[in-house]
Structures are given as C-alpha cells and as structure tokens.
PDB file of N, CA and C in Angstrom:
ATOM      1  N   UNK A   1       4.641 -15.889   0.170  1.00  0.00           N
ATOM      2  CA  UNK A   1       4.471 -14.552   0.707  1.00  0.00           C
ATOM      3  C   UNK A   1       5.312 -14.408   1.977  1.00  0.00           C
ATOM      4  N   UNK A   2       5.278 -13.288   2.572  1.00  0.00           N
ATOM      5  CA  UNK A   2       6.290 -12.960   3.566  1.00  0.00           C
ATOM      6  C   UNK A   2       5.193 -12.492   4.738  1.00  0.00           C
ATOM      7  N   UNK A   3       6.028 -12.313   5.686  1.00  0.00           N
ATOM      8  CA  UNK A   3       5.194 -11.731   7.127  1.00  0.00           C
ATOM      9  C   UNK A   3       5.481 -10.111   6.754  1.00  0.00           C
ATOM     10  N   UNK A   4       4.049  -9.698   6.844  1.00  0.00           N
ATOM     11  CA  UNK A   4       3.829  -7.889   6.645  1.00  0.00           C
ATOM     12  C   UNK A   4       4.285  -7.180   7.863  1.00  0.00           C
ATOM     13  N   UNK A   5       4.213  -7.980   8.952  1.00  0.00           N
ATOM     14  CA  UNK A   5       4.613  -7.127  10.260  1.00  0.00           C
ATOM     15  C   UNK A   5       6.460  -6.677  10.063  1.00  0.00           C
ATOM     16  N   UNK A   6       6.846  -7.520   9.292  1.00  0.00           N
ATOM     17  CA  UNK A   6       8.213  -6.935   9.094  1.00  0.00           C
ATOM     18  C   UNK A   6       8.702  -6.435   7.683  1.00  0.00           C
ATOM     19  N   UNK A   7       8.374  -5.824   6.778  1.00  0.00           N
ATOM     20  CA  UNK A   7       8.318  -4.845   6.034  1.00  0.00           C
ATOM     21  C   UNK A   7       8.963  -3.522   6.429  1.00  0.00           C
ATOM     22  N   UNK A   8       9.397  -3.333   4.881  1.00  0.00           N
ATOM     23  CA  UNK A   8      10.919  -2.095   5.046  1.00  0.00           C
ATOM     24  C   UNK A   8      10.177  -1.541   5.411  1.00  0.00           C
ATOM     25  N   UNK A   9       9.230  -1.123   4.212  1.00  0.00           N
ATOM     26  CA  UNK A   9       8.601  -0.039   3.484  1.00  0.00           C
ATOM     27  C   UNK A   9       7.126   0.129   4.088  1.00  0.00           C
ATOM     28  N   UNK A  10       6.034   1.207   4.283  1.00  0.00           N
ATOM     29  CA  UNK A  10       4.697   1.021   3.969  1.00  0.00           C
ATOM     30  C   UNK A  10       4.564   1.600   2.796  1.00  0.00           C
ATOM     31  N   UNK A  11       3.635   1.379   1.617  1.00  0.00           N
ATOM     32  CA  UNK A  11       3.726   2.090   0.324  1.00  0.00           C
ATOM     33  C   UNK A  11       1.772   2.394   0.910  1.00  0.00           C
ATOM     34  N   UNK A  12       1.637   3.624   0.583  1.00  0.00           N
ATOM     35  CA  UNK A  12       0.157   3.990   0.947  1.00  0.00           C
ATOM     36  C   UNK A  12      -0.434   4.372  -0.601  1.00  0.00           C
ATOM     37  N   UNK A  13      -1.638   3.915  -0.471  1.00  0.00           N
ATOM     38  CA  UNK A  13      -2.166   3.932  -1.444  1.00  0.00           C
ATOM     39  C   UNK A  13      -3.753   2.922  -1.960  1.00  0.00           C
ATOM     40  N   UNK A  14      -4.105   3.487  -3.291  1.00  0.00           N
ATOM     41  CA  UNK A  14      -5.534   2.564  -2.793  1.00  0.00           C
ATOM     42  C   UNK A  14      -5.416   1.316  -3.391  1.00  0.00           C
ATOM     43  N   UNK A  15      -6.178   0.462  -2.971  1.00  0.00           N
ATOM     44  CA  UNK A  15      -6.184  -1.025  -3.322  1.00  0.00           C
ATOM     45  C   UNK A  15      -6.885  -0.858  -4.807  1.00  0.00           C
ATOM     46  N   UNK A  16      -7.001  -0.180  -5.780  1.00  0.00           N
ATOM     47  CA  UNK A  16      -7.555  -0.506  -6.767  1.00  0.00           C
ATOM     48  C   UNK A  16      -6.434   0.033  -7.846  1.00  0.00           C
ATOM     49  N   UNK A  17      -5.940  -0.626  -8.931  1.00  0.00           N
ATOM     50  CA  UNK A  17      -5.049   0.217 -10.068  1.00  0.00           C
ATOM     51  C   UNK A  17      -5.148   0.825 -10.879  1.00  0.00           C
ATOM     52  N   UNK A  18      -4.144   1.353 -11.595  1.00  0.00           N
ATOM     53  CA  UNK A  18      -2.760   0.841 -11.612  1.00  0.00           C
ATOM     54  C   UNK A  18      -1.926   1.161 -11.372  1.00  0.00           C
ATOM     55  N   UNK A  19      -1.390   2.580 -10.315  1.00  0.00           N
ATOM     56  CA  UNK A  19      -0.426   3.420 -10.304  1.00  0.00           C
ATOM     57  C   UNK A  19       0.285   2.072  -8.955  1.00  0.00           C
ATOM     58  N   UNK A  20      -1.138   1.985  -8.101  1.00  0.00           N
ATOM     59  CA  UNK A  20      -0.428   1.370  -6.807  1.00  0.00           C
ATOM     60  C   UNK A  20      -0.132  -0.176  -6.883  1.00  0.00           C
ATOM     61  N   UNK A  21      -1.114  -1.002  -7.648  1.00  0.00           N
ATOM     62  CA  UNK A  21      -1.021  -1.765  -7.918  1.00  0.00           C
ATOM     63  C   UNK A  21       0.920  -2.085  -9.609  1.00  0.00           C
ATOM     64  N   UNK A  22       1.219  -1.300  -9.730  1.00  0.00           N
ATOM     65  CA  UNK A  22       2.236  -1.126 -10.447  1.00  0.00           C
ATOM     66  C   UNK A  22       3.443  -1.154  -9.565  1.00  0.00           C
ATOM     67  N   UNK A  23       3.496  -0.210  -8.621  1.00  0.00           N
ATOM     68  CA  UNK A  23       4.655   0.357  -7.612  1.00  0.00           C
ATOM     69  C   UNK A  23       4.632  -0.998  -6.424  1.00  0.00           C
ATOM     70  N   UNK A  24       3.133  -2.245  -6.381  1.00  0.00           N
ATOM     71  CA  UNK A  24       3.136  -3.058  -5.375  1.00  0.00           C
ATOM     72  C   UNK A  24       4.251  -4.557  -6.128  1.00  0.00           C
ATOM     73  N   UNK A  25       4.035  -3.878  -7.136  1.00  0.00           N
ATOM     74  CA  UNK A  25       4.925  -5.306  -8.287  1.00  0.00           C
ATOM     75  C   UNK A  25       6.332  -4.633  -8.391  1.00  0.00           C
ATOM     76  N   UNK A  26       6.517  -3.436  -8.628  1.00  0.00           N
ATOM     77  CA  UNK A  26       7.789  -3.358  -8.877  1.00  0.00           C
ATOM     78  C   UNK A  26       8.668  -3.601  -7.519  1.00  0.00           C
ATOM     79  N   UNK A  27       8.076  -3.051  -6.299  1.00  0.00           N
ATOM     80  CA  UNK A  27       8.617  -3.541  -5.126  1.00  0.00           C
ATOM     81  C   UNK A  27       8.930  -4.574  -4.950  1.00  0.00           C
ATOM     82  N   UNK A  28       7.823  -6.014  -5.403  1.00  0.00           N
ATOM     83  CA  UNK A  28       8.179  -7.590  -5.305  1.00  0.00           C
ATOM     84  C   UNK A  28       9.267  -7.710  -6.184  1.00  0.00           C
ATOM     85  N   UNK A  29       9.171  -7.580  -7.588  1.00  0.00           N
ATOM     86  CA  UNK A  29      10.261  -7.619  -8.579  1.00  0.00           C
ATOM     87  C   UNK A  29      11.601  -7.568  -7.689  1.00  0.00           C
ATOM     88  N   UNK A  30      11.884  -6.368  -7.207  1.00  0.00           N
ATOM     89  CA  UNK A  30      13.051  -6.169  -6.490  1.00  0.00           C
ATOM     90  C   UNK A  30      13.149  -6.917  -5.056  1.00  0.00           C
ATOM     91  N   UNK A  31      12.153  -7.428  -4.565  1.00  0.00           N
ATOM     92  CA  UNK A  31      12.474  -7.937  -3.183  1.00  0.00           C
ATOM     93  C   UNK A  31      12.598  -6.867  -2.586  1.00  0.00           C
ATOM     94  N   UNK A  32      11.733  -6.196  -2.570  1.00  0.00           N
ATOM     95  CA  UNK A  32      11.814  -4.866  -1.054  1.00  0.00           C
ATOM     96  C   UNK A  32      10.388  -5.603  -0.545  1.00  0.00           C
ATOM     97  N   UNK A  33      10.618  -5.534   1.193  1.00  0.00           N
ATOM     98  CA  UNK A  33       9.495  -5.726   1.869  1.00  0.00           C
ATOM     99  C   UNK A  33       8.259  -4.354   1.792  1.00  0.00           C
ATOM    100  N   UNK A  34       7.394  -4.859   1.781  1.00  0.00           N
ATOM    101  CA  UNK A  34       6.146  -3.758   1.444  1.00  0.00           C
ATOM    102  C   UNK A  34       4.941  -3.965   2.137  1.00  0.00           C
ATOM    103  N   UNK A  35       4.955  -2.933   2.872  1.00  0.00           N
ATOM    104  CA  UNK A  35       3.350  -3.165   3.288  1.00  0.00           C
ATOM    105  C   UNK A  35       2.515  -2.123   2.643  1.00  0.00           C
ATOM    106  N   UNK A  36       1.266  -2.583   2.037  1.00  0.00           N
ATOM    107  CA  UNK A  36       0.350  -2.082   1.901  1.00  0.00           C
ATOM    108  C   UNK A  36      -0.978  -1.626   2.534  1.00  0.00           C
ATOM    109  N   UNK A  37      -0.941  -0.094   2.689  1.00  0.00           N
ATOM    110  CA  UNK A  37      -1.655   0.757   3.773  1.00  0.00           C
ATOM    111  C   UNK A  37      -2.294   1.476   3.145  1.00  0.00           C
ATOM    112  N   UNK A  38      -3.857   1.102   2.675  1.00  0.00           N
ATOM    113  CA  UNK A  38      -5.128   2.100   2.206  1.00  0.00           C
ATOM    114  C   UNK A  38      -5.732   3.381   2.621  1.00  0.00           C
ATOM    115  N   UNK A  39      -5.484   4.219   1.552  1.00  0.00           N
ATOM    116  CA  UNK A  39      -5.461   5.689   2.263  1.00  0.00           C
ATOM    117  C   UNK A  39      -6.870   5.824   1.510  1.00  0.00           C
ATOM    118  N   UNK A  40      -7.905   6.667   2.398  1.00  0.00           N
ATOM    119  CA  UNK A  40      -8.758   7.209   2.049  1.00  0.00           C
ATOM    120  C   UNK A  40      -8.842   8.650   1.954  1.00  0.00           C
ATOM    121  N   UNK A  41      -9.850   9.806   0.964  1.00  0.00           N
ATOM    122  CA  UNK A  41      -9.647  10.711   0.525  1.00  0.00           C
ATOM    123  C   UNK A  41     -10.108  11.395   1.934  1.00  0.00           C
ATOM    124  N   UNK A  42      -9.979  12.819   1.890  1.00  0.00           N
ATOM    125  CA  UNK A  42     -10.509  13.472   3.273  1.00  0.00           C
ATOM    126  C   UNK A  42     -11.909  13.649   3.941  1.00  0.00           C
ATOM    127  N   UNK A  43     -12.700  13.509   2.364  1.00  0.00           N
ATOM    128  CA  UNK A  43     -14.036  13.629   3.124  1.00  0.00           C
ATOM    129  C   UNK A  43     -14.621  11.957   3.818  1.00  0.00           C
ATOM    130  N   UNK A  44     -13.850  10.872   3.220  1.00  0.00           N
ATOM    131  CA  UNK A  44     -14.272  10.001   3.956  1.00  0.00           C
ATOM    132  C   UNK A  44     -13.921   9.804   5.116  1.00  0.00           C
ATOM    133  N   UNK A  45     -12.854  10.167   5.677  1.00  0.00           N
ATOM    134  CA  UNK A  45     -12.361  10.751   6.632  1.00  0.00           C
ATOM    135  C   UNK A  45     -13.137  11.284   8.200  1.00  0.00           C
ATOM    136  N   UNK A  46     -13.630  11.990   7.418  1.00  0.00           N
ATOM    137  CA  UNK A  46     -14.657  13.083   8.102  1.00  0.00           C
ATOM    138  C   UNK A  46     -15.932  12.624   8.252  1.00  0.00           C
ATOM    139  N   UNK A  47     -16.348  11.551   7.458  1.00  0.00           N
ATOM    140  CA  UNK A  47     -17.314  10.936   7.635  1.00  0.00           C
ATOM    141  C   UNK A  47     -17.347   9.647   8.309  1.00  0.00           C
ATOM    142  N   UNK A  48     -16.379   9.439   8.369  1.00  0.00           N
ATOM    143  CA  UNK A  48     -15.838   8.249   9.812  1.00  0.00           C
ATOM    144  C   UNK A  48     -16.014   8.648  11.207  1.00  0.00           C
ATOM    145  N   UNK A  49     -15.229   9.646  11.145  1.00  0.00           N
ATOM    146  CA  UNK A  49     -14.747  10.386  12.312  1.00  0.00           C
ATOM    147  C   UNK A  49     -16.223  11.022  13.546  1.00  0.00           C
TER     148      UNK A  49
END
C-alpha cells in the first residue's frame, strides 16, 4: 500500500459497493494515487451537526 497523505486524487464516496468500490480498483489498476473520503447523505449531516 502507499501513504494516503500523498494521493493525486480524493475519490468521495461510500465505503460500501459497487459503484465506489469499482472506481477504488480501477484507480489501483492504473496506479493513480487515491484517497478515499466517505460522504454522508444530508440528513445525516444535520443530525451531526
């Protein structure tokens, strides 16, 4: 694995698949650095906040 602090890319998205989990492989495939950054929907959001 690589150090995340230096990553091209952030790819946002949720930790569960397969759209993100797809786009987190095709990135490795190619060797692009990637960080992965979990986005939550708005009302959880709001319920943080």
């Amino acid at each position: 694995m690589f150090d995340q602090s230096n990553a091209l890319l952030t790819l946002l998205g949720s930790n569960s698949p397969p759209v993100t989990g797809e786009m987190e492989n095709y990135l490795r495939l190619k060797q692009i650095l990637c960080r992965l950054e979990s986005m939550q929907c708005p009302a959880a959001r709001e319920l943080t906040a």
